[in-house]
Protein backbone atom coordinates (compact mmCIF):
# COMPACT_ATOMS: atom_id res chain seq x y z
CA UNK A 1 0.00 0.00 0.00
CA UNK A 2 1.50 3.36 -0.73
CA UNK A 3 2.00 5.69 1.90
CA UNK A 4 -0.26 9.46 1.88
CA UNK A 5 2.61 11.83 1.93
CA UNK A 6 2.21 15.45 2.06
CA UNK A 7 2.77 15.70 -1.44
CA UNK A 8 0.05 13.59 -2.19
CA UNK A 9 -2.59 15.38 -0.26
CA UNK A 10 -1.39 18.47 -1.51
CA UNK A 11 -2.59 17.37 -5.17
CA UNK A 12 -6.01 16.71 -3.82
CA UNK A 13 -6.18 20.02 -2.60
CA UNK A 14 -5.29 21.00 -5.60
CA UNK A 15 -7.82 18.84 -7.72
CA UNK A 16 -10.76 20.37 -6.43
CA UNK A 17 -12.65 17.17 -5.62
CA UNK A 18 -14.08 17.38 -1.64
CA UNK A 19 -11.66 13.78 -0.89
CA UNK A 20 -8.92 15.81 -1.48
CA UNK A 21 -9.93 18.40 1.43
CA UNK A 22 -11.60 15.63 3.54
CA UNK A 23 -8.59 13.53 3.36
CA UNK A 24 -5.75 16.66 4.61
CA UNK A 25 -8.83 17.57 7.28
CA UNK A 26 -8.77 13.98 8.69
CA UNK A 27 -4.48 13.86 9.20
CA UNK A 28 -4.40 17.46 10.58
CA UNK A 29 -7.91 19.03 11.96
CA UNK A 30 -7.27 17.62 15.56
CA UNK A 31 -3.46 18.69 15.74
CA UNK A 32 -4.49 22.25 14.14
CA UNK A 33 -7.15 22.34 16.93
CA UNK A 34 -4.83 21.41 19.73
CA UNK A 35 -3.03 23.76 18.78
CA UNK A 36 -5.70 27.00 18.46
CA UNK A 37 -7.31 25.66 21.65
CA UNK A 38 -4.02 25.92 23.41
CA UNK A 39 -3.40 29.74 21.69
CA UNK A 40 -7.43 30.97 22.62
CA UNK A 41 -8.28 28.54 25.42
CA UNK A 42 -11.77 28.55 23.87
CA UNK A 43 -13.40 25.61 21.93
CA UNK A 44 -15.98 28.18 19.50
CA UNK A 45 -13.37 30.24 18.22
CA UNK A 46 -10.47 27.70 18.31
CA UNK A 47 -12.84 25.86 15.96
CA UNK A 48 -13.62 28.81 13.79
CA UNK A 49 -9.84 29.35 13.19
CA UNK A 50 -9.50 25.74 12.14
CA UNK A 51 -12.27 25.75 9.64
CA UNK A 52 -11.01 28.96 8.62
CA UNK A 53 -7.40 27.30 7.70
CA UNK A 54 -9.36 25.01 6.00
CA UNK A 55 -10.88 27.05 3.76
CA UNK A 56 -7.93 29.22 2.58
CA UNK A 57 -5.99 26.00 2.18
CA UNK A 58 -8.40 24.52 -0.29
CA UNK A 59 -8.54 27.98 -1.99
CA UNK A 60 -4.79 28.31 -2.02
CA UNK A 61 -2.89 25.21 -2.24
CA UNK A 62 -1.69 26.46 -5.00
CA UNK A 63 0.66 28.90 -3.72
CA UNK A 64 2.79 26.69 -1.77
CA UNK A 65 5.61 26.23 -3.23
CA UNK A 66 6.87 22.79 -1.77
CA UNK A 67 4.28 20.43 -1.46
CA UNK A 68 6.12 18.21 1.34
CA UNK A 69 5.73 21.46 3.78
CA UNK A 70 2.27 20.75 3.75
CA UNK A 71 1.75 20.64 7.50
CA UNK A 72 4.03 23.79 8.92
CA UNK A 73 2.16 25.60 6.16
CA UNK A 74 -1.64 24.29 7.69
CA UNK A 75 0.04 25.84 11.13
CA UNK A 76 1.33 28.78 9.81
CA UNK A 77 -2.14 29.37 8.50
CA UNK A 78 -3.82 28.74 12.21
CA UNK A 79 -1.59 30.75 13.73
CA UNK A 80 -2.34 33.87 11.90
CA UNK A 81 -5.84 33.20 12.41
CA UNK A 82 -5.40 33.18 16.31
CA UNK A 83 -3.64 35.78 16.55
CA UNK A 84 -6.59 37.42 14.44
CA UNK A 85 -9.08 36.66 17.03
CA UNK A 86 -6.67 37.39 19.92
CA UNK A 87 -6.17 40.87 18.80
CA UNK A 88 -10.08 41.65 18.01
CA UNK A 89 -10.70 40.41 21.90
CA UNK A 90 -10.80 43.36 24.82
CA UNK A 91 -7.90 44.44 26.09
CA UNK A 92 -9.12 45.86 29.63
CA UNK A 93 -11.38 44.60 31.68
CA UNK A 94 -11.41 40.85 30.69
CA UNK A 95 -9.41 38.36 32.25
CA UNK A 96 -8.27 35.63 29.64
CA UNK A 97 -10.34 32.30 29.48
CA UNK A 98 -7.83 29.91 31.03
CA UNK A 99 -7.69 26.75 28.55
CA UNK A 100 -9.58 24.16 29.21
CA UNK A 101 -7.81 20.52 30.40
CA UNK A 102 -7.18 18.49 27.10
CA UNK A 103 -5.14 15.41 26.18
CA UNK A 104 -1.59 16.03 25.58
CA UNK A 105 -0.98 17.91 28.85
CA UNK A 106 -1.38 21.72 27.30
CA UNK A 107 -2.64 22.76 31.04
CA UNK A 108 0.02 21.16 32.22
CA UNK A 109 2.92 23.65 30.60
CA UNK A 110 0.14 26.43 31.47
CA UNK A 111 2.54 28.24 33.95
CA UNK A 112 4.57 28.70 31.46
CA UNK A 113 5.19 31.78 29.63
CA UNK A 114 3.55 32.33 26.51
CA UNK A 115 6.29 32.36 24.20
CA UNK A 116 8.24 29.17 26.16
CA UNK A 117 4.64 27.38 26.13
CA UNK A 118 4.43 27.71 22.59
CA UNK A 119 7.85 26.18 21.50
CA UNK A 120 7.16 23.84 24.04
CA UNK A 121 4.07 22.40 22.68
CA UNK A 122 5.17 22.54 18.94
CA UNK A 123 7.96 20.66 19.92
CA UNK A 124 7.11 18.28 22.37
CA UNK A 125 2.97 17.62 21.32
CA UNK A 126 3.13 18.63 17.60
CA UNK A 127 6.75 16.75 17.10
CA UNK A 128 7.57 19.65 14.92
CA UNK A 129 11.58 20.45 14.21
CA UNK A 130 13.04 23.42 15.07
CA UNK A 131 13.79 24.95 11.72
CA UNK A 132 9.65 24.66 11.21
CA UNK A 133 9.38 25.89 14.88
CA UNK A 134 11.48 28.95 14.14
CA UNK A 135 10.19 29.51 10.43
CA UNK A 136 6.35 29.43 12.34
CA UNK A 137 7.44 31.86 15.14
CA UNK A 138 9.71 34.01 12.85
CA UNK A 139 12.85 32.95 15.09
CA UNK A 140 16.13 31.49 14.39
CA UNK A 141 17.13 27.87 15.61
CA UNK A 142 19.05 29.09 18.52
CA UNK A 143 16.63 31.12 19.79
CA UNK A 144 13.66 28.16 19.45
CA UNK A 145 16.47 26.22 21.13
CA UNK A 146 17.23 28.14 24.04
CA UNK A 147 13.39 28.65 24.67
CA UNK A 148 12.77 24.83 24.37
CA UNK A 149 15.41 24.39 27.43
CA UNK A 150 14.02 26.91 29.27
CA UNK A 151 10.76 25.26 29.36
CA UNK A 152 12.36 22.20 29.50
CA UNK A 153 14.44 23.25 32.92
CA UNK A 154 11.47 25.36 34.28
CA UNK A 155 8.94 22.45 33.94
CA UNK A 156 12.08 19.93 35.05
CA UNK A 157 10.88 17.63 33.30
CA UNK A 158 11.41 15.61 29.47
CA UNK A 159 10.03 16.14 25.86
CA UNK A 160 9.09 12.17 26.12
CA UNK A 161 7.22 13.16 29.34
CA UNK A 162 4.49 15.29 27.74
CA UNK A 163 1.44 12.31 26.81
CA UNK A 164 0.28 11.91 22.97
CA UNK A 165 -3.01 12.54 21.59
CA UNK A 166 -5.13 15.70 20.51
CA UNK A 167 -8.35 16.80 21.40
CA UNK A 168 -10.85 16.01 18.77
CA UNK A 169 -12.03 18.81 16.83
CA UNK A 170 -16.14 19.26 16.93
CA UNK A 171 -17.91 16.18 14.57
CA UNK A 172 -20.00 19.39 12.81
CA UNK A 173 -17.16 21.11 11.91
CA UNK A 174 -16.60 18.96 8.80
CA UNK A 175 -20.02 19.26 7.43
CA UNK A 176 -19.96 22.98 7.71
CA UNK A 177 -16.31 23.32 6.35
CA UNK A 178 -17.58 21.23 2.90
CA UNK A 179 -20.66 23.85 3.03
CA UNK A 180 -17.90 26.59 3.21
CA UNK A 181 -15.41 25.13 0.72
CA UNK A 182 -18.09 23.66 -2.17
CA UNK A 183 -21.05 25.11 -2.03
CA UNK A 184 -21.64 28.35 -4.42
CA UNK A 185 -23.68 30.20 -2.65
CA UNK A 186 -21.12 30.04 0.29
CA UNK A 187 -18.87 32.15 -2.44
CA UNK A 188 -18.97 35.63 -1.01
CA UNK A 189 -18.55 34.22 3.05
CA UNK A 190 -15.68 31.65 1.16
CA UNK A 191 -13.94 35.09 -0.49
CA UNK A 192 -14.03 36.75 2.77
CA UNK A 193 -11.78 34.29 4.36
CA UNK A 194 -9.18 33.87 1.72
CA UNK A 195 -9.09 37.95 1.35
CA UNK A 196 -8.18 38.05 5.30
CA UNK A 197 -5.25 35.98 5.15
CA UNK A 198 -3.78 38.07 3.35
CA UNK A 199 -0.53 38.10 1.48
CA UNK A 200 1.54 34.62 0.77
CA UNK A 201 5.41 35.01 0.08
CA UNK A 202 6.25 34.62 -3.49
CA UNK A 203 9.48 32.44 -2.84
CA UNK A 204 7.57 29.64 -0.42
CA UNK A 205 3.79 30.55 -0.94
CA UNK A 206 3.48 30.95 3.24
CA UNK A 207 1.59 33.84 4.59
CA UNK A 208 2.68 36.33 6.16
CA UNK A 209 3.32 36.13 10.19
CA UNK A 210 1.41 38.16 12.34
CA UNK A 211 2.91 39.45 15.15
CA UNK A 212 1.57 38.09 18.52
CA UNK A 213 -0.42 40.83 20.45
CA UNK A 214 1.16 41.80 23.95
CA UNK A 215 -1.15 41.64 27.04
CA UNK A 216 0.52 42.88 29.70
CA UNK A 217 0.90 46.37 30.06
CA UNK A 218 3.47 48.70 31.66
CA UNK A 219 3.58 50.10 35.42
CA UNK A 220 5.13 53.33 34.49
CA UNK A 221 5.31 54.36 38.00
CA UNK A 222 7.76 50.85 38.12
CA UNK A 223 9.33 50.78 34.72
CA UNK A 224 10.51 54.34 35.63
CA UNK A 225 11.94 53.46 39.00
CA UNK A 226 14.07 50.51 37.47
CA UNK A 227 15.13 52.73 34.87
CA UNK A 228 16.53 55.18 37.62
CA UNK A 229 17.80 52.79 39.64
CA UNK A 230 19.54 50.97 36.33
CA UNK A 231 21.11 54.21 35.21
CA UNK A 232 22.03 55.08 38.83
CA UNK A 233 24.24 51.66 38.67
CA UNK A 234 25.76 52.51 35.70
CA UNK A 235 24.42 49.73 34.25
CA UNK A 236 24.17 51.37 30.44
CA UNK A 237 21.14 50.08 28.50
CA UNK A 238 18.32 48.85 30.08
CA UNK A 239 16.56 45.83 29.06
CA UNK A 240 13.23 45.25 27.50
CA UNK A 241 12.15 42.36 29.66
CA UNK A 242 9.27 43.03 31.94
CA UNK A 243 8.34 46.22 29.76
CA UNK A 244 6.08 45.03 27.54
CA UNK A 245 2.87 46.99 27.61
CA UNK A 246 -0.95 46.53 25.60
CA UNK A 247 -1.13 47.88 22.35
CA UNK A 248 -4.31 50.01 21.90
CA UNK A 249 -5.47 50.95 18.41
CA UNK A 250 -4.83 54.89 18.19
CA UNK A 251 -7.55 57.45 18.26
CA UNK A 252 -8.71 59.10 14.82
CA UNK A 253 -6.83 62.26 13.84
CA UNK A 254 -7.35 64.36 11.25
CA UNK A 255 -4.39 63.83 8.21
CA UNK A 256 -0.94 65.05 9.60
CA UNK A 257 -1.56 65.16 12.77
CA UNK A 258 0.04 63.03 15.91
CA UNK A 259 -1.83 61.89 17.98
CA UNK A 260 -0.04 60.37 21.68
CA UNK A 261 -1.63 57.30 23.71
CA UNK A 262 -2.85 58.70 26.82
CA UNK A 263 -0.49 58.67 29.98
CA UNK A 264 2.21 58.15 27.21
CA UNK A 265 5.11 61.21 26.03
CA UNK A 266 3.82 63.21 23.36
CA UNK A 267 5.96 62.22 20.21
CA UNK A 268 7.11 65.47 18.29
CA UNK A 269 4.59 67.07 16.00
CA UNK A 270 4.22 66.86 12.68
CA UNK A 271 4.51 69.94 10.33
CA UNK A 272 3.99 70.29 7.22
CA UNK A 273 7.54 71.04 6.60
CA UNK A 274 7.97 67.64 7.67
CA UNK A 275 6.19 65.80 5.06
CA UNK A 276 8.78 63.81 2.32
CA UNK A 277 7.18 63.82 -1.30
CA UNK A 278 3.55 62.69 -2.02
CA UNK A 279 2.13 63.96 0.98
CA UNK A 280 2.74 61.18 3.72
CA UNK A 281 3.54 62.45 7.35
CA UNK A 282 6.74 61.54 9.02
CA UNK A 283 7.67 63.15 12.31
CA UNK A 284 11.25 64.74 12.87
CA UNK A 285 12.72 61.96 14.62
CA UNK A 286 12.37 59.29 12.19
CA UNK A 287 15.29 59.20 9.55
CA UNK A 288 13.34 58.48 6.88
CA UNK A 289 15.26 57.68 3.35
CA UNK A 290 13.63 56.19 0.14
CA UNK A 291 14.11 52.64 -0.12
CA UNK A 292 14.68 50.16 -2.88
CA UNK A 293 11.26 49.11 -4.65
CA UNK A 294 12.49 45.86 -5.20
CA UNK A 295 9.68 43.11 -4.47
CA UNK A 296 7.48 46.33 -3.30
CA UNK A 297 6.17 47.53 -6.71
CA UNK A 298 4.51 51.08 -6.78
CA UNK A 299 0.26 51.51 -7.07
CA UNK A 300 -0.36 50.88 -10.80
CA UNK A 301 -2.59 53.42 -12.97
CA UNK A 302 -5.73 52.11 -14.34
CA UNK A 303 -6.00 51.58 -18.40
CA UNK A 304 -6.65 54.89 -19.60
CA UNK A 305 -10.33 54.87 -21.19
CA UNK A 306 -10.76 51.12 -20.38
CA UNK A 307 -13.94 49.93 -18.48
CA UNK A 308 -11.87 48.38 -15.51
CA UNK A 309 -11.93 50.57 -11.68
CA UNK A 310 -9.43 52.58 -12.00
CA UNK A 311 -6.40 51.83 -9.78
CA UNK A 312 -6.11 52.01 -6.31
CA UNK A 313 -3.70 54.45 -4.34
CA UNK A 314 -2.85 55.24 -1.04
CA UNK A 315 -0.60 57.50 1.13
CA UNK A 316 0.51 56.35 4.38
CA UNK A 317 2.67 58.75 7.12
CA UNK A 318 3.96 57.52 10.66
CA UNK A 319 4.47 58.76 14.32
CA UNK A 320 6.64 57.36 16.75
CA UNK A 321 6.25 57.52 20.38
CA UNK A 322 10.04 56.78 22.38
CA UNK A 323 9.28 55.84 25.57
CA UNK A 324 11.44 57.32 28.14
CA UNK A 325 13.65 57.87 25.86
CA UNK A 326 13.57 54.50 23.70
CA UNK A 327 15.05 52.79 26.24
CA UNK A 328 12.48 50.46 27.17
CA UNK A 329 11.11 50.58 23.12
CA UNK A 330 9.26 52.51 20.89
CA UNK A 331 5.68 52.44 18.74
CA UNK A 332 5.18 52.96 15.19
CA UNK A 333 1.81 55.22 14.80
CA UNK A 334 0.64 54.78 10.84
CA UNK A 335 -2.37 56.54 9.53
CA UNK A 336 -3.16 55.51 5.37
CA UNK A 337 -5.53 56.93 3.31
CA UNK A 338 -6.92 56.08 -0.20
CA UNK A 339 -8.78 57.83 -2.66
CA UNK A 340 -11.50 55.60 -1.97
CA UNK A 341 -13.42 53.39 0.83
CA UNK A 342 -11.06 50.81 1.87
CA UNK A 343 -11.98 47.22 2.83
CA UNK A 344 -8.84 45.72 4.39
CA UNK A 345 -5.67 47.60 5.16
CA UNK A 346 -2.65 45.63 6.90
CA UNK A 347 0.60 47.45 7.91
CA UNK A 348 3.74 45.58 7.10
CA UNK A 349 6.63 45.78 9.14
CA UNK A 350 10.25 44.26 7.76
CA UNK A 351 13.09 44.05 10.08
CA UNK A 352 15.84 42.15 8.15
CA UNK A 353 14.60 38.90 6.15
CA UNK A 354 11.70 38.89 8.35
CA UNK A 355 7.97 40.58 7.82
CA UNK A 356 5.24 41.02 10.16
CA UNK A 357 1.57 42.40 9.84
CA UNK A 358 -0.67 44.70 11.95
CA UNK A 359 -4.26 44.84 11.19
CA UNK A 360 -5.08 48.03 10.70
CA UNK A 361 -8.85 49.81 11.78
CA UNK A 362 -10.59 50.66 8.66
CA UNK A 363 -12.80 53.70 8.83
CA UNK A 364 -14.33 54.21 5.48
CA UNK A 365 -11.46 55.65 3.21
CA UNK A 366 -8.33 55.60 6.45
CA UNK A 367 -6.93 52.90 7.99
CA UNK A 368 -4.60 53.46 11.35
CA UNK A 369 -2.53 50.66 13.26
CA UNK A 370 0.06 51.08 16.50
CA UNK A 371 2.83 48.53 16.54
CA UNK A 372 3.73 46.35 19.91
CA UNK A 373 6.70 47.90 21.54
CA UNK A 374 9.79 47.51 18.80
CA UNK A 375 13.38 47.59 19.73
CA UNK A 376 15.20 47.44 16.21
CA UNK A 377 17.42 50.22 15.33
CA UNK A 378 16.14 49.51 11.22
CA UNK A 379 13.43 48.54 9.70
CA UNK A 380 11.17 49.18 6.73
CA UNK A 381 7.36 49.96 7.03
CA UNK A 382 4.74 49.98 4.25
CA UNK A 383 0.69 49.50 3.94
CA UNK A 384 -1.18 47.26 1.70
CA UNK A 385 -4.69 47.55 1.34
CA UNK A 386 -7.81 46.59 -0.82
CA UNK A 387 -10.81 48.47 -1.46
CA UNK A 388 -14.83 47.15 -2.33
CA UNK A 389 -14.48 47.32 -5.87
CA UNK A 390 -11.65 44.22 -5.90
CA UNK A 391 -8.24 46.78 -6.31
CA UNK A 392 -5.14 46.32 -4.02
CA UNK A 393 -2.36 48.46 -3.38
CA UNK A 394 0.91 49.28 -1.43
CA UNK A 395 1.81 52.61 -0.30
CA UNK A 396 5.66 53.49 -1.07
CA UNK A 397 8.32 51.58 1.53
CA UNK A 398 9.69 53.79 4.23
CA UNK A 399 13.12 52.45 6.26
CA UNK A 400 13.53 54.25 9.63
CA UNK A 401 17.02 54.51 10.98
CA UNK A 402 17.59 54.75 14.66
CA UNK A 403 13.91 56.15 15.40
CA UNK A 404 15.08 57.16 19.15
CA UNK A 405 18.42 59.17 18.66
């Protein structure tokens, strides 16, 4: 009998025939929901982001590159979708649903933190090797290494320790995700879906990380005694750990304007003398330079007299707010408008080889994000959005030097 590899079910995706989907569903739906359970801690919407990787996988099988990467592509999928849900969830108020008890032992790495749990559990539950670990996470080997002994030592315990077995994902979910996946007049709900993943990477056809949403916010009060006490020492730069705060979605402003969290240092104003070339708002302490267009092509123009919507543009300027003084990290503030309603706008954030995306809050024609606390002395920023008539575009790429000198 010959053996279902990846690359097998990966041509049944492709085929379009339901056995195709049925048959990847019935090797991965209960590891994929393990796995979301153990991100939300909630059956419903762990669920939801399972049939939801479901759905853009049979719509777009056809974008991974290497077939035999079938299943860290299915996770890579799930995990954006989590982290989707996790950052539409309140931020005050709300204590987090602790996850429920499941086979496999997830509540029993539940002390862990976050970030250790996660390795953990991909490692140790999923069997999944570090390279895939890392390329999942957006982290190098070393660093999914030095998490996984972490755990490892915290826990004091084995890999081999942690039992098999996944919870089994809900018996209607099937019947719903075939619905979803075949049915036509499921088309527009089906489009939906596959529109909010987003972007897929040309070179491996894997979307885009998101970047995991922090929950615990800053004491000021205590952040700035340890920073007084730290530079009392002599100690030189201050680290990051512990100063990690919630990311709130900025407050509307008017175009060109800055616009400061509450409780937060005002960042600089913007002027208009401040503004680089086509109009988007930078603030006078980023360096901004233009930066190669390479694999970021411009908005194109419409066919001149042709019947098609014409072209899609948009403009996109950023604030940054250095807290005390950048030494405990910084925010990236973008506001983007188009020349028409928008229906999705993500900002993208590149630091080195890797990318990550923000959702951004769409209000009719403007879209505005706030990064999590970055600590990167370069990067390169840009938004990509879509409006109702079907058009996408990219604003221009902006690279930010040392935002905090």
């Amino acid at each position: 009998m010959v053996a279902v590899t990846d690359r097998i079910l990966v041509a049944g995706l492709l085929s379009g025939d339901p056995r195709g989907l049925r048959d990847v569903y019935q090797r991965y739906a209960d590891r994929l929901y393990g796995y979301c359970l153990d991100l939300l801690g909630d059956p419903a919407p762990a669920a939801d982001a399972v049939h939801n990787t479901f759905v853009v996988a049979s719509q777009r099988a056809d974008r991974l590159r290497e077939p035999e990467r079938l299943r860290v592509w299915l996770y890579a999928l799930a995990r954006n979708e989590c982290l989707r849900v996790l950052r539409r969830r309140p931020r005050r108020g709300t204590p987090a649903r602790p996850a429920p008890a499941e086979p496999g032992g997830a509540g029993q790495v539940a002390g862990l933190p976050r970030p250790d749990r996660e390795v953990f559990v991909l490692a140790a539950r999923h069997e999944l090797p570090l390279p895939e670990i890392g390329e999942l996470l957006g982290l190098s080997s070393m660093e999914v290494a030095s998490r996984l002994e972490r755990a490892r030592t915290r826990l004091d315990r084995t890999l081999s320790a942690v039992p098999a077995g996944y919870p089994a994902v809900p018996d209607l979910l099937w019947p719903r995700l075939e619905l979803n996946c075949f049915d036509p007049g499921f088309g527009p709900e089906r489009a939906t879906i596959v529109q909010r993943a987003g972007r897929f990477a040309r070179d491996t056809g894997f979307p885009r990380p998101l970047s995991a949403p922090l929950r615990a916010r800053m004491v000021v009060a205590g952040a700035a005694a340890i920073a007084v006490g730290l530079l009392a020492a002599g100690t030189g730069a201050i680290a990051a750990t512990g100063a990690d705060r919630e990311p709130q979605a900025p407050p509307a402003a008017a175009p060109g304007t800055s616009v400061a969290p509450t409780g937060l240092a005002t960042p600089p104003a913007v002027t208009p003398a401040a503004r680089p070339a086509g109009g988007r708002a930078a603030p006078p302490s980023l360096a901004l330079s233009p930066s190669p267009t390479t694999g970021v092509p411009p908005p194109a123009t419409g066919p001149p007299g042709g019947t098609s919507p014409a072209a899609l543009t948009v403009q996109a300027g950023a604030d940054v707010d250095c807290r005390f003084g950048g030494r405990f990290g910084y925010t990236l503030e973008v506001t983007a408008s188009a020349d028409r309603g928008l229906d999705t706008a993500e900002l993208v954030v590149a630091v080195g080889p890797q990318q990550h995306s923000f959702p951004m809050e769409v209000d009719g024609s403007r879209a505005t994000a706030e990064t999590d606390p970055m600590y990167d002395p370069e990067f390169e920023w840009w938004v990509e959005a879509s409006s109702g008539d079907g058009q996408t575009a990219e604003s221009a790429p902006e690279r930010v030097t040392q935002p905090c000198d």
